[in-house]
N, C-alpha and C. Protein backbone atom coordinates (compact mmCIF):
# COMPACT_ATOMS: atom_id res chain seq x y z
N UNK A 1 -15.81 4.58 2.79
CA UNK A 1 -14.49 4.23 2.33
C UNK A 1 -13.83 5.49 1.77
N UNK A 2 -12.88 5.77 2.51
CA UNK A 2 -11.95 6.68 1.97
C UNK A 2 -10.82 6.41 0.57
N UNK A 3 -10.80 7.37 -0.72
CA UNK A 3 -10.22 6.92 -1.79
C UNK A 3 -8.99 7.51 -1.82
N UNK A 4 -8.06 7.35 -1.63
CA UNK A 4 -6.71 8.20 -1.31
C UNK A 4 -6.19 8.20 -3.07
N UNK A 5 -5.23 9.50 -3.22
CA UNK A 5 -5.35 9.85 -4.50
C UNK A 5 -3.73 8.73 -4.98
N UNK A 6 -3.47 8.89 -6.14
CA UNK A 6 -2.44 8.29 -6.56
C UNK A 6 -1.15 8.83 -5.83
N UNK A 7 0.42 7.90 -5.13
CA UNK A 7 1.05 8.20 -4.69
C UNK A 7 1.72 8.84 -5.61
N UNK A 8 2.31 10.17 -5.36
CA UNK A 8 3.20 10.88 -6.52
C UNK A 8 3.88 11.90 -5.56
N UNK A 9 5.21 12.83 -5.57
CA UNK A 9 5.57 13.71 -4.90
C UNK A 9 4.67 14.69 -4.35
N UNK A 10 3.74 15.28 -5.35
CA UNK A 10 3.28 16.69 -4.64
C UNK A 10 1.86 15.98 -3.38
N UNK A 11 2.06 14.71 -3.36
CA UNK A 11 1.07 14.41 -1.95
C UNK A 11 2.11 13.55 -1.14
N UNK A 12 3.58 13.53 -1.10
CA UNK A 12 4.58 12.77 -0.39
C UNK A 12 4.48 11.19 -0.90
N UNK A 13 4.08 10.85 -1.25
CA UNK A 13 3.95 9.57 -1.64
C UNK A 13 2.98 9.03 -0.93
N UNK A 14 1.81 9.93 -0.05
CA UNK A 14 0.95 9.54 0.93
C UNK A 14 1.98 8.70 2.22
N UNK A 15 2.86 9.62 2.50
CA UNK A 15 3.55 9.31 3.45
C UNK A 15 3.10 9.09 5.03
N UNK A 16 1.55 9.64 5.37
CA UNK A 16 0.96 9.04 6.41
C UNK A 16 0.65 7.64 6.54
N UNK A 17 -0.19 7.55 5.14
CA UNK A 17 -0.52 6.06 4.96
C UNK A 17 0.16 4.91 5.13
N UNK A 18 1.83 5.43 4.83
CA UNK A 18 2.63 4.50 4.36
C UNK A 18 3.14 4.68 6.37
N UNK A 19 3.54 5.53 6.70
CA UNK A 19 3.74 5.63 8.01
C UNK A 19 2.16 4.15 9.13
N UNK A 20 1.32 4.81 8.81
CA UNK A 20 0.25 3.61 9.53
C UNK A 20 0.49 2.54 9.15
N UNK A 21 0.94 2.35 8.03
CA UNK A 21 1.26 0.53 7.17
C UNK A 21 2.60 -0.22 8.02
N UNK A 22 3.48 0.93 7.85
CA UNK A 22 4.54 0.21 8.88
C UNK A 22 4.32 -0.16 10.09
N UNK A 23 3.96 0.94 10.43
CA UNK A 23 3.53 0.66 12.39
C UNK A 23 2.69 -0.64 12.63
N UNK A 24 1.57 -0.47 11.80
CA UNK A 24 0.82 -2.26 11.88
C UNK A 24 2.01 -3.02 11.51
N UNK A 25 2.39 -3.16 10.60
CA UNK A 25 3.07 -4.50 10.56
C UNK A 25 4.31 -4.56 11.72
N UNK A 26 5.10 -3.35 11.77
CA UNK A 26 5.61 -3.86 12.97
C UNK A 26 4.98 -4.38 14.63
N UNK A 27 3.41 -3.60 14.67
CA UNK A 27 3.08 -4.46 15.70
C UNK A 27 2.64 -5.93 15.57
N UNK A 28 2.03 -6.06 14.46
CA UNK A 28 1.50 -7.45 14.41
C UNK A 28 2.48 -8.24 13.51
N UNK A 29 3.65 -8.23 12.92
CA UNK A 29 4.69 -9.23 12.22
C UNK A 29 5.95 -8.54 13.09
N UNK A 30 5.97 -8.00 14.18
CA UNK A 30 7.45 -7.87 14.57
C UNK A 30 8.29 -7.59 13.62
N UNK A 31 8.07 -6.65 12.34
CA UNK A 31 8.75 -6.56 11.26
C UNK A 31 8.80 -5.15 10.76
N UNK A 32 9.52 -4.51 9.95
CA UNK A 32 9.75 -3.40 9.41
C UNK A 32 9.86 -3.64 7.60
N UNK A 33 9.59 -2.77 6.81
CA UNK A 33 9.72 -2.83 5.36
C UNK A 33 11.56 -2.56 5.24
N UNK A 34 12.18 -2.02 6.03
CA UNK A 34 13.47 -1.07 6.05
C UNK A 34 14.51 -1.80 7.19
N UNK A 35 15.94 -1.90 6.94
CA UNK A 35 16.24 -2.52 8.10
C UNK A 35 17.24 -1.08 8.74
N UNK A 36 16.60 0.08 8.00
CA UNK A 36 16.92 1.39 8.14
C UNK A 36 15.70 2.00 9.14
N UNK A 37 16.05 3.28 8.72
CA UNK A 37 14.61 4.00 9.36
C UNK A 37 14.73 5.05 8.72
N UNK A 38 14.68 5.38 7.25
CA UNK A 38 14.46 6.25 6.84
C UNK A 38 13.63 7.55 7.00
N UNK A 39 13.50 8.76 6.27
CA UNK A 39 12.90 9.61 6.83
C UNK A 39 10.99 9.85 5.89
N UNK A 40 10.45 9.73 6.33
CA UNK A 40 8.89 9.17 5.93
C UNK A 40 8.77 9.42 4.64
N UNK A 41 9.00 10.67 3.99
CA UNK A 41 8.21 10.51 2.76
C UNK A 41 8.84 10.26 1.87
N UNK A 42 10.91 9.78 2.03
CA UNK A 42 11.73 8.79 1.39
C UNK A 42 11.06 7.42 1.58
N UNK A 43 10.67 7.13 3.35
CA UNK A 43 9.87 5.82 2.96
C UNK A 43 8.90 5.34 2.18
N UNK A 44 8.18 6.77 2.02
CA UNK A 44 6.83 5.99 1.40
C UNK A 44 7.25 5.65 -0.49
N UNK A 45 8.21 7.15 -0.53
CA UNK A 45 8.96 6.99 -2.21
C UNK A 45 9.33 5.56 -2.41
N UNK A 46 10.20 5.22 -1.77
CA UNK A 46 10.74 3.65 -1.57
C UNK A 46 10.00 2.54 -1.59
N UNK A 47 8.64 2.93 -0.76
CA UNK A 47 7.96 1.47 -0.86
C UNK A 47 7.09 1.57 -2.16
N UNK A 48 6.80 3.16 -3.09
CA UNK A 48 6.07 2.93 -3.90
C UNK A 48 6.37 2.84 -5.21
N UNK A 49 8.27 2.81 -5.09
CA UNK A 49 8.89 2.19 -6.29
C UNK A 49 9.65 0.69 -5.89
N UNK A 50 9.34 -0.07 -4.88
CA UNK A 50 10.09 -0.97 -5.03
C UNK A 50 9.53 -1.72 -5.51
N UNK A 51 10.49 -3.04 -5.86
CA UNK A 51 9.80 -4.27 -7.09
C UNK A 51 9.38 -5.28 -6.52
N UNK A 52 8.64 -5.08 -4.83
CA UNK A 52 7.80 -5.88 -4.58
C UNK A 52 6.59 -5.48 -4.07
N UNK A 53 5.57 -6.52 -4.44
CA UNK A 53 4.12 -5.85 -4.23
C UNK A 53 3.91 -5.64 -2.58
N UNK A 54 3.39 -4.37 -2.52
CA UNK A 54 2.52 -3.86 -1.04
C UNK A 54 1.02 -3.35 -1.32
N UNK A 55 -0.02 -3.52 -1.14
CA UNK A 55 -0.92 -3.34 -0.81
C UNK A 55 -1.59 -3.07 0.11
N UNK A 56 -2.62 -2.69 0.50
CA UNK A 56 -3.16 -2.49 2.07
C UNK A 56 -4.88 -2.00 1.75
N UNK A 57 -5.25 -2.28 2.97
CA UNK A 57 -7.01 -2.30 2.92
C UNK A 57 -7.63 -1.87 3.58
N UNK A 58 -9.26 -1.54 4.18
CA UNK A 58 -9.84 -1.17 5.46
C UNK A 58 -9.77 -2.15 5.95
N UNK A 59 -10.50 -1.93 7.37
CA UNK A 59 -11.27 -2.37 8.16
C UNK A 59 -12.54 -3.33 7.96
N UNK A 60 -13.18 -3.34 6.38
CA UNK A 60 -14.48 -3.31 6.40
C UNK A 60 -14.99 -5.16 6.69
N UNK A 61 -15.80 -5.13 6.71
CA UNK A 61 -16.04 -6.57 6.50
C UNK A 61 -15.81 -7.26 5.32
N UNK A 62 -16.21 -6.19 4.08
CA UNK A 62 -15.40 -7.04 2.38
C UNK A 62 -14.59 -5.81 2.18
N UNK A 63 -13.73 -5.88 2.51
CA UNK A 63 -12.57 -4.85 2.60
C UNK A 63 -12.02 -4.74 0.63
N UNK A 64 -11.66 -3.45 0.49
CA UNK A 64 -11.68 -3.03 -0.83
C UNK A 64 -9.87 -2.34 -0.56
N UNK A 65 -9.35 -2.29 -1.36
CA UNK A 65 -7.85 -2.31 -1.51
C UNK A 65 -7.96 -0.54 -1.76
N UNK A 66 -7.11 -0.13 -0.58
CA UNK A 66 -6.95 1.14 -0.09
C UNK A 66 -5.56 2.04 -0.79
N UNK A 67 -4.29 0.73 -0.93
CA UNK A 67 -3.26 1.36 -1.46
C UNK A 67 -2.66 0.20 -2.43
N UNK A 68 -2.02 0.50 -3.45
CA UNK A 68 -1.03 -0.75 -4.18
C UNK A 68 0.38 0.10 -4.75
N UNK A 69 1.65 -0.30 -4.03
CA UNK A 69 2.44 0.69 -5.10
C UNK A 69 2.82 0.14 -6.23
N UNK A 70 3.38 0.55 -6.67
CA UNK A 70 3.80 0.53 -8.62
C UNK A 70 3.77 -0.86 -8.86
N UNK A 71 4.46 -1.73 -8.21
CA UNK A 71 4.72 -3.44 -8.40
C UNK A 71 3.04 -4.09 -8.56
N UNK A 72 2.54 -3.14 -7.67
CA UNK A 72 0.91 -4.10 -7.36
C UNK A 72 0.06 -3.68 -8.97
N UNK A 73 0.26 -2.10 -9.62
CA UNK A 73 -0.52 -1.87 -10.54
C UNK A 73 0.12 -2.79 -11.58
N UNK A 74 1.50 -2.87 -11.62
CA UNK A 74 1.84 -3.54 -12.77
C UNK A 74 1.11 -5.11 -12.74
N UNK A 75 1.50 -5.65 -11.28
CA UNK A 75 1.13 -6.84 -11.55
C UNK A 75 -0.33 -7.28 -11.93
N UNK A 76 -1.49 -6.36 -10.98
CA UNK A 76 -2.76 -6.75 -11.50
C UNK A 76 -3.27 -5.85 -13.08
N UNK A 77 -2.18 -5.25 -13.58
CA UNK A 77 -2.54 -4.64 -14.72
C UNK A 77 -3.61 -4.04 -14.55
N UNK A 78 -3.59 -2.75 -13.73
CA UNK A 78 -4.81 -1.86 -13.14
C UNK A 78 -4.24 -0.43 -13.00
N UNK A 79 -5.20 0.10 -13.18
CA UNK A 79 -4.90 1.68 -12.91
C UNK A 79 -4.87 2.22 -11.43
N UNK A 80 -4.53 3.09 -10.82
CA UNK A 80 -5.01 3.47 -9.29
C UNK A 80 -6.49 3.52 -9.11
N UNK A 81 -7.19 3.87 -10.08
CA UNK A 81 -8.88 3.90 -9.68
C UNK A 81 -9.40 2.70 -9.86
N UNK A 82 -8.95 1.97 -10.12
CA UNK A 82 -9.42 0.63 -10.50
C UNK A 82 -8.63 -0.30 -9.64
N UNK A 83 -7.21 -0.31 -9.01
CA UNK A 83 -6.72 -1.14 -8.08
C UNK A 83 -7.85 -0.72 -6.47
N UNK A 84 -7.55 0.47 -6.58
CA UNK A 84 -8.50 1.11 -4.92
C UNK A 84 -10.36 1.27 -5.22
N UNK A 85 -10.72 0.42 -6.19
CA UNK A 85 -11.66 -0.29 -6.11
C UNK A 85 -12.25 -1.72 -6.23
N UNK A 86 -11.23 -2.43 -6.13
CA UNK A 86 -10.62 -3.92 -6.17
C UNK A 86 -10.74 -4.43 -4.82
N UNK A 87 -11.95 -5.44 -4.37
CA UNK A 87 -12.06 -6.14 -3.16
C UNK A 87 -10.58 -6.86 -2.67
N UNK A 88 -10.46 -6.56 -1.51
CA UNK A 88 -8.81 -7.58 -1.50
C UNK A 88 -8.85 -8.57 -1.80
N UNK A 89 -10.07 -9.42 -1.49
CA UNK A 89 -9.98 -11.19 -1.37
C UNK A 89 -10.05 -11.48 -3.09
N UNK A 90 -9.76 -10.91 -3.73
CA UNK A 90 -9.65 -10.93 -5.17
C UNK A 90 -7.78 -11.01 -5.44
N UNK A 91 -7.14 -10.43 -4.84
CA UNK A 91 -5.57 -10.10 -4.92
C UNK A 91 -5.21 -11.92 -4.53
N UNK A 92 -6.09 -12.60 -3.95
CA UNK A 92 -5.09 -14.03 -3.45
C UNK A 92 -5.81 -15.18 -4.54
N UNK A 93 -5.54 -16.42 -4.81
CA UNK A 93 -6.46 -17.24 -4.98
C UNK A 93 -6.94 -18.11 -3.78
N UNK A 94 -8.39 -18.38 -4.50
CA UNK A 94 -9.16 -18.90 -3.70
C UNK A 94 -8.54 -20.30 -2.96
N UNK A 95 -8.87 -20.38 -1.76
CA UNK A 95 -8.19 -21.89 -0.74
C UNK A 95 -9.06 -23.49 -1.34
């Protein structure tokens, strides 16, 4: 598991990451975060101050929470080292 560092300017806001996050969701929800197309590492600024939660995860079989921007730390009241060591299936309640 790769630990990607906190989003902040001097790493773009991890503007790759945020670049792969869109592209999935537009292939699999036919959807975009933007009804723009901003330029990437305004996007990633944007998605990691807006006031709704985004998160994102691996691959793994108990997949562990890879990114959360600002909305997600506030809401689970977590730090970045402690949100991106947070199993996802913990972020929903149980069915």
């Amino acid at each position: 598991m790769t630990v990607l560092p906190e989003p902040h300017a001097d790493n773009r806001y991890l503007a790759d990451h945020i670049d792969l996050l869109r592209r999935s969701l537009r292939l699999w929800a036919g959807r975009d975060l933007f009804t723009n197309d901003p330029p990437p590492v305004e996007a990633a600024r944007q998605i990691f101050d807006a006031r709704f939660v985004v998160l994102s995860h691996g691959p793994d079989a108990d997949p562990i929470l890879t990114y959360g921007n600002h909305a997600a730390l506030e809401l689970f009241d977590l730090s970045w080292a402690e949100l991106t060591r947070m199993p996802s299936p913990l972020t929903a309640e149980a069915p």
